[in-house]
Protein backbone atom coordinates (compact mmCIF):
# COMPACT_ATOMS: atom_id res chain seq x y z
CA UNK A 1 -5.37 -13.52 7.58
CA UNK A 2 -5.02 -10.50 9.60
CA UNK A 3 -2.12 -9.01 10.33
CA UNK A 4 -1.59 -5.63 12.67
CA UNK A 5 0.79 -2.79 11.37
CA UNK A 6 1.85 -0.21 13.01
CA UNK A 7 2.09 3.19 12.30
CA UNK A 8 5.21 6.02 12.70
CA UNK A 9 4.33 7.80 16.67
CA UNK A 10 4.69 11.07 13.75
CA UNK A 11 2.00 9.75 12.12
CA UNK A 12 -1.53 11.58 12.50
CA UNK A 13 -3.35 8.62 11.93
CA UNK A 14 -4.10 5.79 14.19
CA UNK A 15 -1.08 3.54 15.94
CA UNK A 16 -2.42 0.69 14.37
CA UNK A 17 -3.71 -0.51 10.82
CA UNK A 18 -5.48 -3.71 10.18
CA UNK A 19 -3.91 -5.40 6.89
CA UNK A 20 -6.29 -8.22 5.45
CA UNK A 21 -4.42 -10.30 2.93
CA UNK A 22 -7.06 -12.40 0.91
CA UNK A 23 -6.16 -15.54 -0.69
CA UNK A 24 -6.43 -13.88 -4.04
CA UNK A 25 -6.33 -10.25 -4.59
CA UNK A 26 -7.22 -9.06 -7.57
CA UNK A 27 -5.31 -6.59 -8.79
CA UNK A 28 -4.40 -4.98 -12.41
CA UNK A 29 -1.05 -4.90 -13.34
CA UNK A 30 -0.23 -1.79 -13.15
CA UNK A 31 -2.66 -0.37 -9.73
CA UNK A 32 -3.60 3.28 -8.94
CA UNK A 33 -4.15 4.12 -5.69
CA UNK A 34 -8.24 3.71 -5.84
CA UNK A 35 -6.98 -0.35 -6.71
CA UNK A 36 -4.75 -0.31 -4.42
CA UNK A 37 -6.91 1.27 -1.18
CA UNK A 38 -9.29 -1.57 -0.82
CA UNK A 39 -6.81 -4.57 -0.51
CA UNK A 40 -4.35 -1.94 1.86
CA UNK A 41 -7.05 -0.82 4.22
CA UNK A 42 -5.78 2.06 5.59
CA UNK A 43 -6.23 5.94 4.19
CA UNK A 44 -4.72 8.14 0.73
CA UNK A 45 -2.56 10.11 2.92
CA UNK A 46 -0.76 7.37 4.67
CA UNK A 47 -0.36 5.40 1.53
CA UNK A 48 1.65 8.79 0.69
CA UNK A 49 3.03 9.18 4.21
CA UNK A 50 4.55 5.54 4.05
CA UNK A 51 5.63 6.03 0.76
CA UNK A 52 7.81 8.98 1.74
CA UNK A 53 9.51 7.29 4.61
CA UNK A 54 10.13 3.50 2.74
CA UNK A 55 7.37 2.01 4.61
CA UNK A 56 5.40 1.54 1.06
CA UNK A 57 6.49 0.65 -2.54
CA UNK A 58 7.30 3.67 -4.19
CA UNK A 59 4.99 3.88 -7.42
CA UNK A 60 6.28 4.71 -11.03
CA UNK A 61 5.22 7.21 -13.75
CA UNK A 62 5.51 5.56 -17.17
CA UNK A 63 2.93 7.72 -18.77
CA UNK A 64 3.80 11.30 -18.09
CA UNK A 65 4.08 13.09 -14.34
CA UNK A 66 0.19 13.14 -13.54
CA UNK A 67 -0.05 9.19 -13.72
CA UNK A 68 1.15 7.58 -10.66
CA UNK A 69 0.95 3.73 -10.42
CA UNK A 70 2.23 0.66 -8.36
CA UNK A 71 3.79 -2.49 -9.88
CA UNK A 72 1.10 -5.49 -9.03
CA UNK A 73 4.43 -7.21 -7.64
CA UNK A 74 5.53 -4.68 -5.70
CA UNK A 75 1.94 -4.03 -3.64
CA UNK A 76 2.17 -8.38 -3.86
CA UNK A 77 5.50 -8.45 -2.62
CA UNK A 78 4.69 -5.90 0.20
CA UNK A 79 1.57 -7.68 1.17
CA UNK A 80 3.97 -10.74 1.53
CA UNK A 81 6.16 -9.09 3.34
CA UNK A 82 3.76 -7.63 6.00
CA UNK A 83 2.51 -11.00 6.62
CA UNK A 84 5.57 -12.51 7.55
């Protein structure tokens, strides 16, 4: 399935992003952003963009400051979400 998302007009990248939700995505439970950039297609700095205006999951630190991860269920849950 394909599903069109928009961006912010603030945004410097493109108006549009094409989201492809797979039947199955593979994902580890806890996802850095190089797992999480092939199942969202769309580039590092808007991950971070959407993350700072609540577009995005906000990711967690359990291991120290420098480790920055998503919750498989929250990039599921957004996928989800994004296709409804």
């Amino acid at each position: 399935m394909t599903l069109p998302i928009t961006t912010p007009s603030a945004s410097p990248v493109a108006q549009a992003a094409t989201v492809v939700i797979h039947a199955e995505v593979n994902l580890p439970p806890l996802c850095r952003i190089t797992d999480v950039l092939p199942v969202v297609p769309i580039k590092r700095s808007t991950v971070w963009l959407w993350v700072r205006t609540g577009r995005f999951p906000a990711p967690i630190r359990p291991f120290g400051k420098f480790c920055t991860v998503w919750r498989r269920e929250d990039i599921l849950a957004w996928l989800s979400k994004a296709g409804a």
